[in-house]
Structure formats: structure tokens, C-alpha cells
PDB file of N, CA and C in Angstrom:
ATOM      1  N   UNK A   1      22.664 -80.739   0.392  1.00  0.00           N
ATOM      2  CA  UNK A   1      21.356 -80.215   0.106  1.00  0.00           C
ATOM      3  C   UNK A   1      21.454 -79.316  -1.122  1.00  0.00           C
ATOM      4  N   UNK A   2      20.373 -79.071  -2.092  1.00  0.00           N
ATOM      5  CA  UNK A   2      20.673 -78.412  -3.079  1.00  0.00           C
ATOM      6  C   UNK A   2      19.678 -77.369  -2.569  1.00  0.00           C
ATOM      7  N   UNK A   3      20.408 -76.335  -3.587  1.00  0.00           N
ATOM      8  CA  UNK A   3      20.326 -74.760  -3.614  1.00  0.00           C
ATOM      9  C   UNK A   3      18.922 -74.623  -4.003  1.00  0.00           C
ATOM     10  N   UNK A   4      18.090 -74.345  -3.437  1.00  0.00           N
ATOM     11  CA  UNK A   4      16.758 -74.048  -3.928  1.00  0.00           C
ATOM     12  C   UNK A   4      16.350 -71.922  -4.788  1.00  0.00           C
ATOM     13  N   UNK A   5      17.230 -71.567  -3.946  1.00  0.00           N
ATOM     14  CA  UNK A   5      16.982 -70.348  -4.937  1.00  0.00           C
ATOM     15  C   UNK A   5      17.798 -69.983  -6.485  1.00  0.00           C
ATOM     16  N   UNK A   6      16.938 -69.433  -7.222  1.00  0.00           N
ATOM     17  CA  UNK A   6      17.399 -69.047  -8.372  1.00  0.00           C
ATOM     18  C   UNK A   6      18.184 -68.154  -8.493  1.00  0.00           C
ATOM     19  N   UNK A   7      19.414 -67.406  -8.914  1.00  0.00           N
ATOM     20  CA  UNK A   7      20.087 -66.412  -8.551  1.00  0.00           C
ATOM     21  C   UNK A   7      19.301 -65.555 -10.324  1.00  0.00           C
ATOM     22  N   UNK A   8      19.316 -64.312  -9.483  1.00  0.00           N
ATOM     23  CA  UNK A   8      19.073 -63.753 -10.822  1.00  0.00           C
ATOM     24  C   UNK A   8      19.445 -62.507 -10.802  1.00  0.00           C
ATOM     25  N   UNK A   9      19.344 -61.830 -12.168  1.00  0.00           N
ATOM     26  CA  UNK A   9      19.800 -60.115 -12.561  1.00  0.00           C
ATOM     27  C   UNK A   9      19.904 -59.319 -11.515  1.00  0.00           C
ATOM     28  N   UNK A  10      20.085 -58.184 -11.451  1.00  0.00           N
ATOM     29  CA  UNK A  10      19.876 -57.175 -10.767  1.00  0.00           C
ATOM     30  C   UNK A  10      18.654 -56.478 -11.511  1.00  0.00           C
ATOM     31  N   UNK A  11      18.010 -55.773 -10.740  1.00  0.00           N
ATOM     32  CA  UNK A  11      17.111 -55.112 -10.818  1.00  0.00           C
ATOM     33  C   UNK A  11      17.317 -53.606 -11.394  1.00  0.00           C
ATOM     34  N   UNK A  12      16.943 -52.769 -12.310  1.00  0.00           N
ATOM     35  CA  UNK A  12      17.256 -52.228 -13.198  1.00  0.00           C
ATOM     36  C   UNK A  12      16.127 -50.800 -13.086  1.00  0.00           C
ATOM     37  N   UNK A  13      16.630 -49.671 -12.760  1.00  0.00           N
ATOM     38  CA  UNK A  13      15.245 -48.540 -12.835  1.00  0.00           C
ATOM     39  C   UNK A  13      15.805 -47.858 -14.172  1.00  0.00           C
ATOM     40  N   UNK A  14      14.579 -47.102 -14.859  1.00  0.00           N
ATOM     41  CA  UNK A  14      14.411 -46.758 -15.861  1.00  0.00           C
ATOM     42  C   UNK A  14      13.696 -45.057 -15.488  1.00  0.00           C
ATOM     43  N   UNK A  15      14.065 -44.571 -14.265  1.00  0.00           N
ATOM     44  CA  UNK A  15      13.239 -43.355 -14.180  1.00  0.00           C
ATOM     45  C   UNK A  15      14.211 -42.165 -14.203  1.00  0.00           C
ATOM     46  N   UNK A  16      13.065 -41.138 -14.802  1.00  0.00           N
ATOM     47  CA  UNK A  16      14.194 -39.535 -15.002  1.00  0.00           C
ATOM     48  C   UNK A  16      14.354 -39.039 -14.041  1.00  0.00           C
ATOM     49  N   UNK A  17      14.058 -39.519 -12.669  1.00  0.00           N
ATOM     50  CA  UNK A  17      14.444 -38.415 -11.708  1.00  0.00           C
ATOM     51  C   UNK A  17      15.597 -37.747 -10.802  1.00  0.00           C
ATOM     52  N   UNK A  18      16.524 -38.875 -11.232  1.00  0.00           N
ATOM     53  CA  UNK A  18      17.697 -38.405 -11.506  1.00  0.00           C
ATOM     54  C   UNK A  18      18.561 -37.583 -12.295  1.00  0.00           C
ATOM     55  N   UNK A  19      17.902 -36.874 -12.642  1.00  0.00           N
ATOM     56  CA  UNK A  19      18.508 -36.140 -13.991  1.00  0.00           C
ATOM     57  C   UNK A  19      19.319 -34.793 -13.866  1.00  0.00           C
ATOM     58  N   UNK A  20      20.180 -34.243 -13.653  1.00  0.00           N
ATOM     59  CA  UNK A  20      20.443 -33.136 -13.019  1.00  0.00           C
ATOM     60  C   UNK A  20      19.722 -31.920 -13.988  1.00  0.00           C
ATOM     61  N   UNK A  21      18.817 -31.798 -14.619  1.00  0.00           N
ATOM     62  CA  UNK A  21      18.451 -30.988 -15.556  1.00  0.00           C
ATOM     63  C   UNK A  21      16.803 -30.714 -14.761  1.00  0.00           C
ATOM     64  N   UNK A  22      16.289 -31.286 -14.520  1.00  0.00           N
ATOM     65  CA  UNK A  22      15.469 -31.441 -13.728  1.00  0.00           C
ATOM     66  C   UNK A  22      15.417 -30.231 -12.280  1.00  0.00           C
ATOM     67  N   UNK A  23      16.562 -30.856 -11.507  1.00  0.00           N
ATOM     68  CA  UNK A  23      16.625 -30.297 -10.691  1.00  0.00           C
ATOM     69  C   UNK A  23      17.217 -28.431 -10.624  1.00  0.00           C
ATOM     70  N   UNK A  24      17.912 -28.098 -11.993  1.00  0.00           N
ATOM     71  CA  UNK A  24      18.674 -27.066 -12.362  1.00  0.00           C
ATOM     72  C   UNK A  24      17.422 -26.205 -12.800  1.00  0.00           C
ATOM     73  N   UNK A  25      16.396 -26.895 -13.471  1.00  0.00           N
ATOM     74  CA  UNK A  25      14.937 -26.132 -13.867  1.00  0.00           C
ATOM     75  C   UNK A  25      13.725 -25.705 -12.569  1.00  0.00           C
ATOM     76  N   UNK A  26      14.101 -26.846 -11.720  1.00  0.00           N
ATOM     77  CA  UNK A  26      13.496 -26.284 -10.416  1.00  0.00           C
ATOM     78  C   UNK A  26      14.130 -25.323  -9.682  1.00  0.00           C
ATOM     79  N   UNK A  27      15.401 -25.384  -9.837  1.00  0.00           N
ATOM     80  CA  UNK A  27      15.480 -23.753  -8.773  1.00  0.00           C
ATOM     81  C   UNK A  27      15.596 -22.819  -9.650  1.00  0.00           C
ATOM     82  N   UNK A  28      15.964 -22.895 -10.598  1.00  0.00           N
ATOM     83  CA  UNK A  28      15.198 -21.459 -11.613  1.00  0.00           C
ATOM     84  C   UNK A  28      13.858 -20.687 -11.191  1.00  0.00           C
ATOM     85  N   UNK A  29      12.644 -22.091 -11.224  1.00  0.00           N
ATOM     86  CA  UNK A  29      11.069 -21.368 -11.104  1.00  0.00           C
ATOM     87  C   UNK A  29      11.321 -21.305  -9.542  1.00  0.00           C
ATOM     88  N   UNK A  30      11.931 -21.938  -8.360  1.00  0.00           N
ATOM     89  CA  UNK A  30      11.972 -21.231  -7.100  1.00  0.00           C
ATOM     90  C   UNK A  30      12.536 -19.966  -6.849  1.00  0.00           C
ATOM     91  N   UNK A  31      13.328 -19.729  -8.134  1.00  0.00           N
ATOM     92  CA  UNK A  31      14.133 -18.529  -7.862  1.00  0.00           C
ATOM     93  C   UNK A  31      13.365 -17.276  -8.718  1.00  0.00           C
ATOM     94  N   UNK A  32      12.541 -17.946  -9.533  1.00  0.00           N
ATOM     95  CA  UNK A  32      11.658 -16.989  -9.984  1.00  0.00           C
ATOM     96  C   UNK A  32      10.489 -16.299  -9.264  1.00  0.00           C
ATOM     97  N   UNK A  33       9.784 -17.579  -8.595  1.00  0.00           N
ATOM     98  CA  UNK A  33       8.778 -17.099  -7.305  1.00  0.00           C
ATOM     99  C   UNK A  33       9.672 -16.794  -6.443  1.00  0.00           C
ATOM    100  N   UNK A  34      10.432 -16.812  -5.966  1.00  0.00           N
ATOM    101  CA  UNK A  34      10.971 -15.673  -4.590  1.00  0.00           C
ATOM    102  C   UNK A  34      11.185 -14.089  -5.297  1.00  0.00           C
ATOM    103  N   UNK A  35      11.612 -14.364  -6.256  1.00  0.00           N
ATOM    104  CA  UNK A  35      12.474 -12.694  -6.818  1.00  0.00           C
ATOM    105  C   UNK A  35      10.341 -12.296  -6.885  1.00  0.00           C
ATOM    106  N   UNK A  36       9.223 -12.684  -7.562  1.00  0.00           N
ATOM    107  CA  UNK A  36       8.319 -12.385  -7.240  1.00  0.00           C
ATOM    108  C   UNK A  36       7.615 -12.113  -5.802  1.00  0.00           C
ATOM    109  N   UNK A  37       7.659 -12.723  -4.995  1.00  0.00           N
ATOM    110  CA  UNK A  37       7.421 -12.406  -3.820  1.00  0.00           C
ATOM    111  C   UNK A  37       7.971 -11.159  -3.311  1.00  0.00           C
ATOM    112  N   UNK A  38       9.402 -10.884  -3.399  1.00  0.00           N
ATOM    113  CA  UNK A  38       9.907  -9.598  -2.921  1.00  0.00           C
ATOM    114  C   UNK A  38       9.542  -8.262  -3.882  1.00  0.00           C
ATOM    115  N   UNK A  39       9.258  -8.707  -4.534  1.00  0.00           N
ATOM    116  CA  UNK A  39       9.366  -7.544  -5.977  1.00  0.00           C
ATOM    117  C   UNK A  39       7.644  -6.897  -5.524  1.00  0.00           C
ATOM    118  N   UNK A  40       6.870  -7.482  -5.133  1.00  0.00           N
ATOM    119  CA  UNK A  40       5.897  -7.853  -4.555  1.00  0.00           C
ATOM    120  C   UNK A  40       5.617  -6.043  -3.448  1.00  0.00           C
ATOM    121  N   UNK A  41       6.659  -6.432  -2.468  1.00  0.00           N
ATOM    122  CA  UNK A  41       7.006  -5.883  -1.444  1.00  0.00           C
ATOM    123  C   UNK A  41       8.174  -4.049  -1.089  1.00  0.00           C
ATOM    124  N   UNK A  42       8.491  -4.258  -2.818  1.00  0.00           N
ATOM    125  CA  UNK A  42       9.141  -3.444  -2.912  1.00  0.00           C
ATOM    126  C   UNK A  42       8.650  -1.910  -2.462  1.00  0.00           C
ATOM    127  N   UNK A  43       7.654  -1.515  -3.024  1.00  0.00           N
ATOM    128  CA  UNK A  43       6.964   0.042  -2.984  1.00  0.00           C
ATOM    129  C   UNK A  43       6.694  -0.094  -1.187  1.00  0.00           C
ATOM    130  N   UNK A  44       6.503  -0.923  -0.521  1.00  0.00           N
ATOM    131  CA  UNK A  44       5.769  -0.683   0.994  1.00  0.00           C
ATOM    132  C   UNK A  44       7.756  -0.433   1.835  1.00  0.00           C
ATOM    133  N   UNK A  45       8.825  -0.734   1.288  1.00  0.00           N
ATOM    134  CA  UNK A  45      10.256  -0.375   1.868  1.00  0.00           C
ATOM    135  C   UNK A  45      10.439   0.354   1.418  1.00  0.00           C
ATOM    136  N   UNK A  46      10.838   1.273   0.158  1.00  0.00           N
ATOM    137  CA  UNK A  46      10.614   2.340  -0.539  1.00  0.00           C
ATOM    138  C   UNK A  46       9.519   3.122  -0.782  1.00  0.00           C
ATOM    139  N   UNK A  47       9.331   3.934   0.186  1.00  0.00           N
ATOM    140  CA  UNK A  47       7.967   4.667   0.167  1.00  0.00           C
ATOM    141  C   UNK A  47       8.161   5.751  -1.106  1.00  0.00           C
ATOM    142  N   UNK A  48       9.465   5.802  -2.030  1.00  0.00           N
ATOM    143  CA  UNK A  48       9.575   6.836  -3.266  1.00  0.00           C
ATOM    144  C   UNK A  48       8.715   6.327  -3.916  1.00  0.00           C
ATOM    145  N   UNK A  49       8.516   5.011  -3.913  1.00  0.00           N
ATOM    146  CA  UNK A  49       7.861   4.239  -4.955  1.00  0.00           C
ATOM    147  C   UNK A  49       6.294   3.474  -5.087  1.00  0.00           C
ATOM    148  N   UNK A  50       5.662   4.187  -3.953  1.00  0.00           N
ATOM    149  CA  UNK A  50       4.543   3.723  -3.292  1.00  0.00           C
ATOM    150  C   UNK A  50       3.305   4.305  -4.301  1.00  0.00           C
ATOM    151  N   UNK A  51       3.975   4.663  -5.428  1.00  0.00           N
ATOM    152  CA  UNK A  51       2.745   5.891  -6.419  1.00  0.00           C
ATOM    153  C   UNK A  51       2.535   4.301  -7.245  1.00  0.00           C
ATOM    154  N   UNK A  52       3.522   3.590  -7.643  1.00  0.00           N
ATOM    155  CA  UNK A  52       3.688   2.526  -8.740  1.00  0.00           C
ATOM    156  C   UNK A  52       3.388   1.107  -8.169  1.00  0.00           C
ATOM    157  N   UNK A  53       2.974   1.241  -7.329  1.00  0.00           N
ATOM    158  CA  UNK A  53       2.002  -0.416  -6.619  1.00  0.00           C
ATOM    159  C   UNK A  53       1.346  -1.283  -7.212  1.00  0.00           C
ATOM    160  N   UNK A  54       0.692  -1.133  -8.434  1.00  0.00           N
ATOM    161  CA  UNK A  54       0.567  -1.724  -9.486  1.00  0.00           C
ATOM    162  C   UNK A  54       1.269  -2.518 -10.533  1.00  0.00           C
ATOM    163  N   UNK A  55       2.263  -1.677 -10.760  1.00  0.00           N
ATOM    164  CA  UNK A  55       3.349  -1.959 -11.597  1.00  0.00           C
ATOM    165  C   UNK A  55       4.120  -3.559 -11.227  1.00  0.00           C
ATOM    166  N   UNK A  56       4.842  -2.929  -9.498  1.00  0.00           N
ATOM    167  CA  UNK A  56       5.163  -4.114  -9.049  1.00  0.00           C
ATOM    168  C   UNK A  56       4.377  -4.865  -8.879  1.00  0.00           C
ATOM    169  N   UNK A  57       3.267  -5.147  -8.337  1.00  0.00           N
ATOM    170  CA  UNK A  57       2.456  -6.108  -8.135  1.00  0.00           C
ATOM    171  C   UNK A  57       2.012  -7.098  -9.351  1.00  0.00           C
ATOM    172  N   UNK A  58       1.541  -6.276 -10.379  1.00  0.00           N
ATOM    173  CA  UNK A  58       1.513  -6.978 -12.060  1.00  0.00           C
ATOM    174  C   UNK A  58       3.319  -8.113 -12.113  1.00  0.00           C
ATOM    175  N   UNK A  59       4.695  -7.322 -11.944  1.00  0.00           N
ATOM    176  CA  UNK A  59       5.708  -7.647 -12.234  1.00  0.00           C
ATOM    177  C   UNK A  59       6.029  -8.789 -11.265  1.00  0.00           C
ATOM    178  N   UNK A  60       5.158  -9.020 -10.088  1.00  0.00           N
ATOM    179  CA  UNK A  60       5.601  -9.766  -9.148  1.00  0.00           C
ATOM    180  C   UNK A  60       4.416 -10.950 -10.079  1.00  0.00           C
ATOM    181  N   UNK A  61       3.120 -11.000 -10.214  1.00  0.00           N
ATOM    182  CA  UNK A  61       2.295 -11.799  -9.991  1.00  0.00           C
ATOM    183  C   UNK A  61       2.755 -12.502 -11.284  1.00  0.00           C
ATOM    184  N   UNK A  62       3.542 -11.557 -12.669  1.00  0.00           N
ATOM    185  CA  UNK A  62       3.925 -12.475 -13.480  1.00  0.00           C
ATOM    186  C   UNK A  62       4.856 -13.314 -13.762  1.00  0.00           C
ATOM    187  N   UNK A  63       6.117 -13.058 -12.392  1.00  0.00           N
ATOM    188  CA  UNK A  63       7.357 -13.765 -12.084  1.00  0.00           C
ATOM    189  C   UNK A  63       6.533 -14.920 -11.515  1.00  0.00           C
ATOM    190  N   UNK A  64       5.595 -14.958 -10.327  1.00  0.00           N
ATOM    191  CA  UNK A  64       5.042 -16.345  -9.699  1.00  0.00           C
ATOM    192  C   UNK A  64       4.663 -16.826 -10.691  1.00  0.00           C
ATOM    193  N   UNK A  65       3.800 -16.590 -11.286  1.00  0.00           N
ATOM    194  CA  UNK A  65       2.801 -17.275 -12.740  1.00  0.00           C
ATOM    195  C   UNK A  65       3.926 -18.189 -12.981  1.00  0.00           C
ATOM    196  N   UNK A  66       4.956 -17.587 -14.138  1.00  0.00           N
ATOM    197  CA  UNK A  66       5.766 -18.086 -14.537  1.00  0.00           C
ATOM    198  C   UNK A  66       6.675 -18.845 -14.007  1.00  0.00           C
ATOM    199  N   UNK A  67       6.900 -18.590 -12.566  1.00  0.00           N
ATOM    200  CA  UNK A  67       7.758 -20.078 -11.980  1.00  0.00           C
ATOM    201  C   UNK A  67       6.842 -21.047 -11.712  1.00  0.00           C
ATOM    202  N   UNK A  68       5.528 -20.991 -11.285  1.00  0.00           N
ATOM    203  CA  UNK A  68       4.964 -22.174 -11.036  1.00  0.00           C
ATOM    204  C   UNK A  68       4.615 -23.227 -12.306  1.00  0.00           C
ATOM    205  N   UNK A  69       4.046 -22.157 -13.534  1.00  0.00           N
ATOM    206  CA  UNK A  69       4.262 -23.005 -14.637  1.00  0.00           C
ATOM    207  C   UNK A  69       4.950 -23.831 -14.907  1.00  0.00           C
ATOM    208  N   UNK A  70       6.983 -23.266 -14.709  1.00  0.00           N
ATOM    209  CA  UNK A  70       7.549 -23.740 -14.821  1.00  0.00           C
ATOM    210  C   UNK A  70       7.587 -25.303 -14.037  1.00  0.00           C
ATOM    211  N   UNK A  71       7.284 -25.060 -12.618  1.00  0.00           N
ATOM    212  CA  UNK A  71       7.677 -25.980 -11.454  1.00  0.00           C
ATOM    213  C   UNK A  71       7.043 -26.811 -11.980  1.00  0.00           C
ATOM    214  N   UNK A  72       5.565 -26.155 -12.324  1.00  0.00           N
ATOM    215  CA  UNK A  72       4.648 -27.897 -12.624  1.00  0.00           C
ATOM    216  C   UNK A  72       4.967 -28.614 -13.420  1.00  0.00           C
ATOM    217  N   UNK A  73       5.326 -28.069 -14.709  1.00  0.00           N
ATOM    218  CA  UNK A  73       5.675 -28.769 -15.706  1.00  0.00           C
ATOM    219  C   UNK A  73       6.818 -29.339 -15.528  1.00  0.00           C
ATOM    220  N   UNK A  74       8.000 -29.059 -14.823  1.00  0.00           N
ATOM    221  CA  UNK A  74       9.019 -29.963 -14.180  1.00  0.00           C
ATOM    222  C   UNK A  74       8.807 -30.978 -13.744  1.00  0.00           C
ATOM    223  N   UNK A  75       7.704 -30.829 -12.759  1.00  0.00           N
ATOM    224  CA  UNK A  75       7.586 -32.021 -11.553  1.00  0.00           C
ATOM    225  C   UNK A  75       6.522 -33.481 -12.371  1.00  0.00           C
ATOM    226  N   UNK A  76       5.938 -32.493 -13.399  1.00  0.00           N
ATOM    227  CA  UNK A  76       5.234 -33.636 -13.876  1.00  0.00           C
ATOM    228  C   UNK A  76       5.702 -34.285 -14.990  1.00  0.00           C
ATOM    229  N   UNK A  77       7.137 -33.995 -15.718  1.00  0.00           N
ATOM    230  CA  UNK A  77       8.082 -34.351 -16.822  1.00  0.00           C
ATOM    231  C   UNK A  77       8.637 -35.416 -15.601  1.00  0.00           C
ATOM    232  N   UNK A  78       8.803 -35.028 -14.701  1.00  0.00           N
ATOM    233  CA  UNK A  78       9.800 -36.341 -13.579  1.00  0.00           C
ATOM    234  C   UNK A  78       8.923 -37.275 -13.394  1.00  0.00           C
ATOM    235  N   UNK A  79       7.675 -37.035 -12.824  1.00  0.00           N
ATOM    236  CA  UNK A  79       6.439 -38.006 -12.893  1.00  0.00           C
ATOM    237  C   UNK A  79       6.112 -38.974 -14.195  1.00  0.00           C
ATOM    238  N   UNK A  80       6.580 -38.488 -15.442  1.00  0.00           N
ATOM    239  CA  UNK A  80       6.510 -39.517 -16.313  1.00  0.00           C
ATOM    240  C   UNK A  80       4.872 -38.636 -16.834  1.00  0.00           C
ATOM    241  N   UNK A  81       4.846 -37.720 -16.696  1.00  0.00           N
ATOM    242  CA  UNK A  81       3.140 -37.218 -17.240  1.00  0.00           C
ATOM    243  C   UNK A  81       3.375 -36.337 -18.682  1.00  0.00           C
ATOM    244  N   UNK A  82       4.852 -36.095 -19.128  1.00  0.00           N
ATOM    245  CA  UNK A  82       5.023 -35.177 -19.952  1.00  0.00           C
ATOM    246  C   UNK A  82       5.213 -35.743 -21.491  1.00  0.00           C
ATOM    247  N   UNK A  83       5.632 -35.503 -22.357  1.00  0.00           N
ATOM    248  CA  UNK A  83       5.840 -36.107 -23.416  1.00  0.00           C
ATOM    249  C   UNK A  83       5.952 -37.940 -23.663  1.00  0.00           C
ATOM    250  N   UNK A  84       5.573 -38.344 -24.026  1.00  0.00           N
ATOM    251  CA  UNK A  84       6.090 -39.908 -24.360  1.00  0.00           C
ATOM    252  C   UNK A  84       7.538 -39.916 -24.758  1.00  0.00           C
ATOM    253  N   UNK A  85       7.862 -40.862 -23.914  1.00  0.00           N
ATOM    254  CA  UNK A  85       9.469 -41.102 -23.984  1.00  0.00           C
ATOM    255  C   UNK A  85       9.377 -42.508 -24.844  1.00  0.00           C
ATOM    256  N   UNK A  86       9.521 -42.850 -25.886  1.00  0.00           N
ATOM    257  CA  UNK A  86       9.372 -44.170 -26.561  1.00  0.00           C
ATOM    258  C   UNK A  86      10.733 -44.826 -26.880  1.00  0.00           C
TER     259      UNK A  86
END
């Protein structure tokens, strides 16, 4: 009887999400929103520092800002949404 299937290539992916650079930029901005979150919290464990609640709170809200920026723009460079790769 003859062979009715075609043998062919292997199948071949072309995506960045493997990239270890990727993943080295995401725990940066996770490590940026956590150090925000606590920084956050600081003046209410240190009651020396309970005059400057502002301060931290500004210093916390601009560590989150800045990791999520980061995150998004990570997650959507892996998604294929970021620059043209030609």
C-alpha cells in the first residue's frame, strides 16, 4: 500500500516570549511596585515619621506609576504591540 501522507518540516515559532530580557524587566517593575507599596506604609510603623505622610505617599505612588508603566510596556513588547520588528 502506498504512503498517503506527506512528510513535512517542522513547524517553526517566531515569538519573543522567550526572551530572558523580558522576563528580567518584569521583576524590576514588580520589584518596583512592592518597594512602593511598603514605602507606602512606612510613617503608620514609624510613628517618628507620621508628620511626613505625604512625602511617602507621593514616593510610593511614583514607584507604582513607574513599575506599571514599565510592566505594560513589557507585556505588550511580548504581545507583539510594541515597535515593528521587520
Amino acid at each position: 500500500m502506498a504512503e498517503t501522507v506527506q512528510p513535512r518540516a517542522p513547524k517553526t515559532t517566531d515569538n519573543n516570549a522567550n526572551q530572558t530580557h523580558y522576563y528580567k524587566t518584569l521583576v524590576v517593575a514588580i520589584a518596583l511596585g512592592l518597594i512602593g507599596t511598603f514605602i507606602r506604609f512606612v510613617p503608620d510603623v514609624c510613628t517618628a515619621m507620621g508628620q511626613q505622610t505625604f512625602l511617602f505617599s507621593a514616593i510610593a505612588n511614583i514607584a507604582m506609576i513607574v513599575g506599571a508603566l514599565i510592566a505594560f510596556k513589557t507585556v505588550f513588547g511580548i504581545l507583539g504591540f510594541g515597535k515593528n520588528r521587520d
